[in-house]
N, C-alpha and C. Protein backbone atom coordinates (compact mmCIF):
# COMPACT_ATOMS: atom_id res chain seq x y z
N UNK A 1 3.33 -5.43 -22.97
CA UNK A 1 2.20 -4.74 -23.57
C UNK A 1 0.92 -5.01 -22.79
N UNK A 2 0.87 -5.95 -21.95
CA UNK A 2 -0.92 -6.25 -21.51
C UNK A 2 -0.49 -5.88 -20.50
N UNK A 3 0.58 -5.52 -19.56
CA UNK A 3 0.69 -5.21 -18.63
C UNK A 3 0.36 -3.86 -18.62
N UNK A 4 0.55 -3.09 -19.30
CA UNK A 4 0.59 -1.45 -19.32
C UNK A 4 -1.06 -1.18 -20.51
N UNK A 5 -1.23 -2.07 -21.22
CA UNK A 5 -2.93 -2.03 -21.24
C UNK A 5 -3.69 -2.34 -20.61
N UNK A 6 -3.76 -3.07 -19.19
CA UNK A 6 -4.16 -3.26 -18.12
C UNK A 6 -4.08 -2.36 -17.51
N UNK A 7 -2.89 -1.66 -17.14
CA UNK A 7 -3.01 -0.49 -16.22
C UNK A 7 -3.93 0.66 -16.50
N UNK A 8 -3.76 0.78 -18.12
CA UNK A 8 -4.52 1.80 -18.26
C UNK A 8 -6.34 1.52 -18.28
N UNK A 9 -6.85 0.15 -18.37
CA UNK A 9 -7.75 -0.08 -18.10
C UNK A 9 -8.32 -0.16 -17.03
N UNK A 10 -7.62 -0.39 -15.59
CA UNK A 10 -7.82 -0.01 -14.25
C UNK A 10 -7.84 1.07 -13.77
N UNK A 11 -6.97 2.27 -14.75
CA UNK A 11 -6.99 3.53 -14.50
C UNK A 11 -8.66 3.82 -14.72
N UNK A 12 -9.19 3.28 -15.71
CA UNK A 12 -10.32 3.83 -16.61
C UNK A 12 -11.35 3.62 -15.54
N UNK A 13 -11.19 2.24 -14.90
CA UNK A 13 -12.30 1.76 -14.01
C UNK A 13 -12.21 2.20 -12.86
N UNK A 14 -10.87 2.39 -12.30
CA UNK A 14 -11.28 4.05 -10.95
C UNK A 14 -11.29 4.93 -11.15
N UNK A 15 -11.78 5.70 -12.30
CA UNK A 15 -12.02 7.29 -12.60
C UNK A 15 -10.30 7.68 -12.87
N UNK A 16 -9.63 7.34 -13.16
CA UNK A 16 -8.64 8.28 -13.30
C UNK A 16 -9.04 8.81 -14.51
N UNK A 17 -8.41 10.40 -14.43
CA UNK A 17 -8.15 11.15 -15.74
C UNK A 17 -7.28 10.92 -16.92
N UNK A 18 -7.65 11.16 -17.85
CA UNK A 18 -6.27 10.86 -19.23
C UNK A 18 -4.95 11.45 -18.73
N UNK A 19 -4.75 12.46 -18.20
CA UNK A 19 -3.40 12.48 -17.98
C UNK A 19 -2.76 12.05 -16.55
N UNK A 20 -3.54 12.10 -15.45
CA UNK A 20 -3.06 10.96 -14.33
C UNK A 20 -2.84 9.60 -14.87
N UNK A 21 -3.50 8.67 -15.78
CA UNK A 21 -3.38 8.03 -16.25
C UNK A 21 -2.20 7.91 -17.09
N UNK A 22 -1.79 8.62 -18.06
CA UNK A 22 -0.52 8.50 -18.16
C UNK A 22 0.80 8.95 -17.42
N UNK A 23 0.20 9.83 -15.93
CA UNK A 23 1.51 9.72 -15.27
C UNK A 23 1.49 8.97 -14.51
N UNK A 24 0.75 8.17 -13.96
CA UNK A 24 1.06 6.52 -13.85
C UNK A 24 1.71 6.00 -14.44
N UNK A 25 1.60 5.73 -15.52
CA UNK A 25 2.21 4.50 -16.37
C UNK A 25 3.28 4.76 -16.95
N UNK A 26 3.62 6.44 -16.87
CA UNK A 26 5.26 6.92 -16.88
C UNK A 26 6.03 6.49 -15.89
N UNK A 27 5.41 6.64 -14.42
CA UNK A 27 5.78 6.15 -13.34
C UNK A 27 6.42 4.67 -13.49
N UNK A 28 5.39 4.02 -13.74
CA UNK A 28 5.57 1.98 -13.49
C UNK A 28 6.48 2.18 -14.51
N UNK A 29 6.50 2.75 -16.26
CA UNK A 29 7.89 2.30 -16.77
C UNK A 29 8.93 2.82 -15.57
N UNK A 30 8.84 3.91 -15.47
CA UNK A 30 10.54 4.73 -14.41
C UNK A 30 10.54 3.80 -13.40
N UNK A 31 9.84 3.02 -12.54
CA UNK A 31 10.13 1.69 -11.86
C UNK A 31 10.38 0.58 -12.52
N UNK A 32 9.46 0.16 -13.01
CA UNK A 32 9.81 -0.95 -13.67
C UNK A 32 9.70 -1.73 -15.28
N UNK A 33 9.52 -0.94 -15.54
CA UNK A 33 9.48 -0.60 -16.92
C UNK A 33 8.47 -2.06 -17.42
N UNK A 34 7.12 -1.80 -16.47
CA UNK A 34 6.06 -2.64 -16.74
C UNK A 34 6.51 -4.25 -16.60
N UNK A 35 7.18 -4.29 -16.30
CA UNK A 35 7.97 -6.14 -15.58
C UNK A 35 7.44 -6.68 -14.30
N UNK A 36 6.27 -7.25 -14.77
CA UNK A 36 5.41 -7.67 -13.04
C UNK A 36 6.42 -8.48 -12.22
N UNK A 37 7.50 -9.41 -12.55
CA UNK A 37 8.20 -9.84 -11.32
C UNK A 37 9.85 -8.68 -11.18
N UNK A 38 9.56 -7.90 -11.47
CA UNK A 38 10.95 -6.91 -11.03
C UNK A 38 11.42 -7.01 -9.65
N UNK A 39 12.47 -6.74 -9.58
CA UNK A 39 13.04 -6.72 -8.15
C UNK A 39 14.27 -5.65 -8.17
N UNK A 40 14.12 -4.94 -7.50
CA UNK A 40 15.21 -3.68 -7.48
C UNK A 40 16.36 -4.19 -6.89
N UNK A 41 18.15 -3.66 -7.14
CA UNK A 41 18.91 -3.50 -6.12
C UNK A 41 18.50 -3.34 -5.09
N UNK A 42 19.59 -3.53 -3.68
CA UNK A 42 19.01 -2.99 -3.01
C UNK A 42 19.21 -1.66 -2.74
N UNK A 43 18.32 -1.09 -1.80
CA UNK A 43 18.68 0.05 -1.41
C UNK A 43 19.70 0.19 -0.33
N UNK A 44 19.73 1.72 -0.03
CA UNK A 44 21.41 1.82 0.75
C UNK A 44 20.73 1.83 2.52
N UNK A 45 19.59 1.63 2.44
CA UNK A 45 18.80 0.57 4.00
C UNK A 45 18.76 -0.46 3.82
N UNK A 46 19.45 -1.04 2.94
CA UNK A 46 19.01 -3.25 2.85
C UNK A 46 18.21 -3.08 2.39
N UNK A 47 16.86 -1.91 2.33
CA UNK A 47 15.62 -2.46 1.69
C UNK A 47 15.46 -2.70 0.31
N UNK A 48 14.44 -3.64 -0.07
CA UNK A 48 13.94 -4.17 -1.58
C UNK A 48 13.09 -3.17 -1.82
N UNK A 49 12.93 -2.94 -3.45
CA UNK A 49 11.60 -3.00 -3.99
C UNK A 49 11.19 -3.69 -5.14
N UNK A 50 10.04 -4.25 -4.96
CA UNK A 50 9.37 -5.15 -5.70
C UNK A 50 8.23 -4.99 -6.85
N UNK A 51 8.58 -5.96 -7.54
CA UNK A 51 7.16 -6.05 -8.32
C UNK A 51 6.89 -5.15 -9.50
N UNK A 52 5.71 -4.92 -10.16
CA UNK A 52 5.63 -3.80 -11.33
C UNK A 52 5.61 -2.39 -11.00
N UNK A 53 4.86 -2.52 -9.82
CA UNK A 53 5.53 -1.19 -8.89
C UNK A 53 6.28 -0.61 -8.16
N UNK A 54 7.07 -1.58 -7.76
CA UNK A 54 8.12 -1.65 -6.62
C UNK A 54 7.95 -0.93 -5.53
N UNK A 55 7.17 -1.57 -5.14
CA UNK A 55 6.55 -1.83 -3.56
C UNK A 55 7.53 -2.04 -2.57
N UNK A 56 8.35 -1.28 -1.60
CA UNK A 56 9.46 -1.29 -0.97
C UNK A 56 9.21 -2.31 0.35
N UNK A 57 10.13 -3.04 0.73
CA UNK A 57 10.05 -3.87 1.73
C UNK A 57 10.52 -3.67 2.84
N UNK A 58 10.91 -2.25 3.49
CA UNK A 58 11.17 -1.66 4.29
C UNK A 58 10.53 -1.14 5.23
N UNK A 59 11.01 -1.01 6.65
CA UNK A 59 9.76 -0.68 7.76
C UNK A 59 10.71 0.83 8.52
N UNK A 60 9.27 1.16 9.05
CA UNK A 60 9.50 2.79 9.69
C UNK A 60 10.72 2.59 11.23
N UNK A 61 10.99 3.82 11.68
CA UNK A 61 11.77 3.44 12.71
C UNK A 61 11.64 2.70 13.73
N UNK A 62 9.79 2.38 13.99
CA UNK A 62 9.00 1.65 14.52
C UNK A 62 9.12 0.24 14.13
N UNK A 63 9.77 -0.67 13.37
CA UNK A 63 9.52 -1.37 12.46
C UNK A 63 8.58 -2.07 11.60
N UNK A 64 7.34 -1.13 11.74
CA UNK A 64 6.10 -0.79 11.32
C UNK A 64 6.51 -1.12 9.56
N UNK A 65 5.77 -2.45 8.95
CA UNK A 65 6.57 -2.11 7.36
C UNK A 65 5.43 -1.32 6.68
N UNK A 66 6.35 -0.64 5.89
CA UNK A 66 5.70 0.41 4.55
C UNK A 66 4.38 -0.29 3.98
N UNK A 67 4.98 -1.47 3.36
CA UNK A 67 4.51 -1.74 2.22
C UNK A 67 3.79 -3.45 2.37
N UNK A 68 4.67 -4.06 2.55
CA UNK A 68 5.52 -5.36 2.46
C UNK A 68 5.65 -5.92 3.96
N UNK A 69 4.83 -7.04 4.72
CA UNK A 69 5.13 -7.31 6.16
C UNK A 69 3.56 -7.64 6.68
N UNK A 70 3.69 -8.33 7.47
CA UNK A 70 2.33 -8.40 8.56
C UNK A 70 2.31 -6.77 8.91
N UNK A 71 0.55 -7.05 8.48
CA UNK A 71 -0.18 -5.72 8.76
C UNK A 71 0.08 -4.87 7.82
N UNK A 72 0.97 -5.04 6.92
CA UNK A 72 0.87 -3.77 5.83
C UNK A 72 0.05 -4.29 4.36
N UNK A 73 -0.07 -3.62 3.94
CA UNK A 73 -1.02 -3.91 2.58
C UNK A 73 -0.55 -5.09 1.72
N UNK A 74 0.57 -5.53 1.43
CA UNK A 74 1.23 -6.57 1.20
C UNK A 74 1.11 -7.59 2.21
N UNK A 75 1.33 -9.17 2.49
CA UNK A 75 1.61 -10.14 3.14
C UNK A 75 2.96 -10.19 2.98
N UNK A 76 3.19 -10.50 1.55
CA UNK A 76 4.58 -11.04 1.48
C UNK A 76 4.96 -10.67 0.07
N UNK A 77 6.30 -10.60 -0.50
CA UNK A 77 7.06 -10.41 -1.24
C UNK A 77 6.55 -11.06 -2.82
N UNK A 78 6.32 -12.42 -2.31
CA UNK A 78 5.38 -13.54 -3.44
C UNK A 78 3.51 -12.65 -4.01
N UNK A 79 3.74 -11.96 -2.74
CA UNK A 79 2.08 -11.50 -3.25
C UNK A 79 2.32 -10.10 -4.42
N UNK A 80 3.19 -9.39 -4.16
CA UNK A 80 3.75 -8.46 -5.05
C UNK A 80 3.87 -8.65 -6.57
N UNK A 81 4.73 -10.14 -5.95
CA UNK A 81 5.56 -10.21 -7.60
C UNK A 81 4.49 -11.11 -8.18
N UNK A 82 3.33 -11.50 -7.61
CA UNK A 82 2.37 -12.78 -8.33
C UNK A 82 0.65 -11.96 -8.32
N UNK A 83 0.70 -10.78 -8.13
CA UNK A 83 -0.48 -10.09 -8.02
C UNK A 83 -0.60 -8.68 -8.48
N UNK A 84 -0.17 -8.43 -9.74
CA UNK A 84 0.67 -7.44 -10.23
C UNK A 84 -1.42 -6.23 -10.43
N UNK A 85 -2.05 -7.03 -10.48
CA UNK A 85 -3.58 -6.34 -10.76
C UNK A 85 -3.76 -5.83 -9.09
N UNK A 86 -3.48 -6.41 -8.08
CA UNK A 86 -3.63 -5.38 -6.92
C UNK A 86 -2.26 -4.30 -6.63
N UNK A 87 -0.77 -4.69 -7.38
CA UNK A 87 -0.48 -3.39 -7.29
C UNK A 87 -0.76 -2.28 -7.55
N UNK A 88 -1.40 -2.47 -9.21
CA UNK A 88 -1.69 -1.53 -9.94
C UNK A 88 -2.71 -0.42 -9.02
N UNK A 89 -3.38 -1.62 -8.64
CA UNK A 89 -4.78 -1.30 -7.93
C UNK A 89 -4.10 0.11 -6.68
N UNK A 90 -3.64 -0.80 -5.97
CA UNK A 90 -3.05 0.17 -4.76
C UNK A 90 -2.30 1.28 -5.43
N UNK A 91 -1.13 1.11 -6.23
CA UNK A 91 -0.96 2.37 -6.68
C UNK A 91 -1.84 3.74 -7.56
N UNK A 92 -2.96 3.06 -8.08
CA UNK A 92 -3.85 4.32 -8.30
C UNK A 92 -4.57 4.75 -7.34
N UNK A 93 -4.97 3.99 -6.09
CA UNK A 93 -5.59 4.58 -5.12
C UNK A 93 -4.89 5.54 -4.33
N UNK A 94 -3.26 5.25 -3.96
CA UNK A 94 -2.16 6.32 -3.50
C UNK A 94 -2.07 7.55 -4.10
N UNK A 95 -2.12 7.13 -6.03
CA UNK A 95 -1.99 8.21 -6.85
C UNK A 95 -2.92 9.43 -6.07
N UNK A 96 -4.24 8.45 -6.12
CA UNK A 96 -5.44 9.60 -6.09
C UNK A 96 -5.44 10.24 -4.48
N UNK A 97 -4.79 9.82 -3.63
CA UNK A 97 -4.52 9.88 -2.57
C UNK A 97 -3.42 11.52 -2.25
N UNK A 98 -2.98 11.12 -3.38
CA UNK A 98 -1.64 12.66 -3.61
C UNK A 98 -0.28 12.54 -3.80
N UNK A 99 -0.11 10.51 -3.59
CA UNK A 99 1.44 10.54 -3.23
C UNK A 99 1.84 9.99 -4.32
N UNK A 100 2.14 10.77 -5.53
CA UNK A 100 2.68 9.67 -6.33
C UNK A 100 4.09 10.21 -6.21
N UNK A 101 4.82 11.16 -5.73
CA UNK A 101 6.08 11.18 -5.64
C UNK A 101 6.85 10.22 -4.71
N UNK A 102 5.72 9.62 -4.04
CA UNK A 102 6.68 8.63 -3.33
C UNK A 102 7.28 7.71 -4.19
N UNK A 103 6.68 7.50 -5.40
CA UNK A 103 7.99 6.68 -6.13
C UNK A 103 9.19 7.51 -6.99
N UNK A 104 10.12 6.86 -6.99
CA UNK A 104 11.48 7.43 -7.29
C UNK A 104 11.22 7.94 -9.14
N UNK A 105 10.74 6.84 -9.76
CA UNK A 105 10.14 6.94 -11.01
C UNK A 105 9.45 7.43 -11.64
N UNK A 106 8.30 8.70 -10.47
CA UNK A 106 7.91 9.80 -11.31
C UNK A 106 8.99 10.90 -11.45
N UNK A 107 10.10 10.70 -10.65
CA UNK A 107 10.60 12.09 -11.21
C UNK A 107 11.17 12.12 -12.18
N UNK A 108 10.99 13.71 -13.37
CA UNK A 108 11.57 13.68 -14.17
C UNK A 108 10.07 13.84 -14.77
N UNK A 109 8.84 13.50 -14.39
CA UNK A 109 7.62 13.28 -15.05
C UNK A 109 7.25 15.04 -15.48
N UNK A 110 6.81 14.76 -17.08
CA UNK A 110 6.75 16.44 -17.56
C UNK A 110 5.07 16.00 -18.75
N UNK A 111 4.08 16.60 -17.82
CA UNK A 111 2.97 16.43 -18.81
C UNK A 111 3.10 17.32 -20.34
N UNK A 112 2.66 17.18 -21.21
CA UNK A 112 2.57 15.64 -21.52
C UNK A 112 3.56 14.71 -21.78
N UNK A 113 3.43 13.40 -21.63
CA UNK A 113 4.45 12.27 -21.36
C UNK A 113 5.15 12.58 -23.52
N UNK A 114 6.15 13.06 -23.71
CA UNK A 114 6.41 13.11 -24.87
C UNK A 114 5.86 11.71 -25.63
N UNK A 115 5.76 11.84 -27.29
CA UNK A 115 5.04 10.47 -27.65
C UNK A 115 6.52 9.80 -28.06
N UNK A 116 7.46 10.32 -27.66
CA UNK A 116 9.02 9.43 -28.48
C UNK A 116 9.63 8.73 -26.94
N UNK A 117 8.79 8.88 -25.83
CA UNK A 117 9.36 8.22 -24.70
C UNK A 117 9.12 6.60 -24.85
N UNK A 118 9.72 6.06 -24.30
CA UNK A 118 9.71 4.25 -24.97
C UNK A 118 8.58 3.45 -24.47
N UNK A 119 7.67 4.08 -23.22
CA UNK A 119 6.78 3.51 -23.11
C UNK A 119 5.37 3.40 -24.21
N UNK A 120 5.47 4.21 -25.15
CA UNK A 120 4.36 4.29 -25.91
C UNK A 120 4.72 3.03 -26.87
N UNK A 121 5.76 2.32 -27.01
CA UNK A 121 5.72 1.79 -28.13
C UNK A 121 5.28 0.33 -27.31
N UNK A 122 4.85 0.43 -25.83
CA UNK A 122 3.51 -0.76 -25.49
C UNK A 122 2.48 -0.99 -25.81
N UNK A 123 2.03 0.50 -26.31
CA UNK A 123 0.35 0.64 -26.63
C UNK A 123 0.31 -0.23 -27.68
N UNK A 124 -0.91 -0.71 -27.34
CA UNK A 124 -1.28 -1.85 -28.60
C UNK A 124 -2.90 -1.11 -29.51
């Protein structure tokens, strides 16, 4: 519950809109269903994803990493799963950026977020 009232309070404090705002936080449940130390299977590249957002630990063909690695927005794996207020952070700035389909967990996203979907029963 403070995890996903947090989010929506960071939403509030970078301008997001009421309903970007809740397709965020449809999103983080469809990842991680608001669990700041989550850790995904892996994927069918070896790669991880981490954290309340699941922040992938995988690098480009370059081995340039995504997410997760020297030089990428992450340090390390520990900073993910122990800094769950700068994921949030980074993922609304991506949101607003355009990419929220890069996570696997918006799809399926249908405004408005129905009120019988299981994330509402976080709201406090």
């Amino acid at each position: 519950q403070k995890a996903f009232h947090s989010t929506r309070v960071l939403c509030d404090e970078l301008g997001v809109s009421y309903p970007v705002k809740d397709e965020i936080c449809y999103t983080i449940w469809g990842e991680s269903e608001f669990h700041i130390g989550a850790i995904g299977k892996p994927n069918k590249n070896g790669s991880r994803d981490y954290g309340i957002c699941q922040f992938n630990n995988g690098t480009n063909a370059k081995g340039i990493p995504f997410w997760i690695g020297k030089g990428a927005t992450f340090k390390d794996v520990d900073e993910v799963l122990n800094n769950p207020e700068k994921c949030i952070r980074v993922m609304i700035q991506t949101v607003k950026a355009g990419h929220i389909g890069w996570w696997y967990g918006h799809k399926g996203y249908a405004h408005p977020v129905p009120k019988t979907h299981p994330m509402w029963k976080l709201k406090v």
